[in-house]
Protein backbone atom coordinates (compact mmCIF):
# COMPACT_ATOMS: atom_id res chain seq x y z
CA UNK A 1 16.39 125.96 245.52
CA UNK A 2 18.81 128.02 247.57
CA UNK A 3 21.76 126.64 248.04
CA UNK A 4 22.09 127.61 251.43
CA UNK A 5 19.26 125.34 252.28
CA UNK A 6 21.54 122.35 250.69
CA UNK A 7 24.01 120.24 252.17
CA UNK A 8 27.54 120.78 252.16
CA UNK A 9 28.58 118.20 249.48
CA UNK A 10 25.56 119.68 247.31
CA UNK A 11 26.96 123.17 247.25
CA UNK A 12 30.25 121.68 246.44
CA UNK A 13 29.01 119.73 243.97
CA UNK A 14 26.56 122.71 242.26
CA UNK A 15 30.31 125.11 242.37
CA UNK A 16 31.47 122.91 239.75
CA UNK A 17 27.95 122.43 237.54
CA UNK A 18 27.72 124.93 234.65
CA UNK A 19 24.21 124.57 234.55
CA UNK A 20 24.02 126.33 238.55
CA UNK A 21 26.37 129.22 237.51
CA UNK A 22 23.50 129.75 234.93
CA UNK A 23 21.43 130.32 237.30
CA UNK A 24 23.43 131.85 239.88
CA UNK A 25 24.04 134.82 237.25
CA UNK A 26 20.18 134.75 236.03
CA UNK A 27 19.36 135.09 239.59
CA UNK A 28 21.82 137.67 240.51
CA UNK A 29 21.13 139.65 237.49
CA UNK A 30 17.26 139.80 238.17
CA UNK A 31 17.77 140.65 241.86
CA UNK A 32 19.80 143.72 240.92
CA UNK A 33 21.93 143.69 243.78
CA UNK A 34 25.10 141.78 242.44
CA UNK A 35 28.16 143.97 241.45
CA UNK A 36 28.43 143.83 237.17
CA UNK A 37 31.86 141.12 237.99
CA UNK A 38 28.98 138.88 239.71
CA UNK A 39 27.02 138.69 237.34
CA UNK A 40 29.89 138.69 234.46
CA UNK A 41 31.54 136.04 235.78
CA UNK A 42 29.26 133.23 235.15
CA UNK A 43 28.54 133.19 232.01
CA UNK A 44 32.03 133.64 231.00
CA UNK A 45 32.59 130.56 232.56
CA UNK A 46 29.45 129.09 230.98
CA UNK A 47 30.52 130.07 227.56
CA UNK A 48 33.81 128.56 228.02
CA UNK A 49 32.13 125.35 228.73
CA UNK A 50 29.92 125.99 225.86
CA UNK A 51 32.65 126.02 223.41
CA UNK A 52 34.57 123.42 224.74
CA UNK A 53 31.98 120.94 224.82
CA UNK A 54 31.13 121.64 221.12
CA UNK A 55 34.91 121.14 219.54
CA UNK A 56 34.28 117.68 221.36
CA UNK A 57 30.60 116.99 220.09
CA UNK A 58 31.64 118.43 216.19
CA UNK A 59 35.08 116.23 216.49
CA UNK A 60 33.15 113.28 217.84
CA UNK A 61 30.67 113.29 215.48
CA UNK A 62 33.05 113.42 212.40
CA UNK A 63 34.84 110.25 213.99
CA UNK A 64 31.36 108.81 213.93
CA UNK A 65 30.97 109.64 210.06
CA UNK A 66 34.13 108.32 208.75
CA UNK A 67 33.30 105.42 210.70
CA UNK A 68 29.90 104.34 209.63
């Protein structure tokens, strides 16, 4: 859905979801007109998130283990 359609608090909201700038740069890159810093952007910050979330999943899961 285009966010322009969406309420205020929704766009808000989807600024700070990783899964929207996903699409955002999927959609910019198929449309062709976004600048390459558009579409770069994005999934920078996606792969940031990416990595983050991992070290936390791998380091939670080895708590887990020496738990059990």
């Amino acid at each position: 859905m285009d966010l322009g359609l969406a309420p205020g608090w929704v766009r808000d909201a989807a600024a700070y979801n990783p899964v929207e700038w996903a699409v955002a740069a999927a959609r910019q890159a198929m449309l062709g007109g976004a600048g390459r810093s558009a579409v770069q952007g994005h999934p920078a910050l996606l792969a940031a998130a990416v990595l983050v979330m991992g070290f936390l999943a791998t380091r939670a899961f080895r708590a887990y283990r020496k738990s059990a």
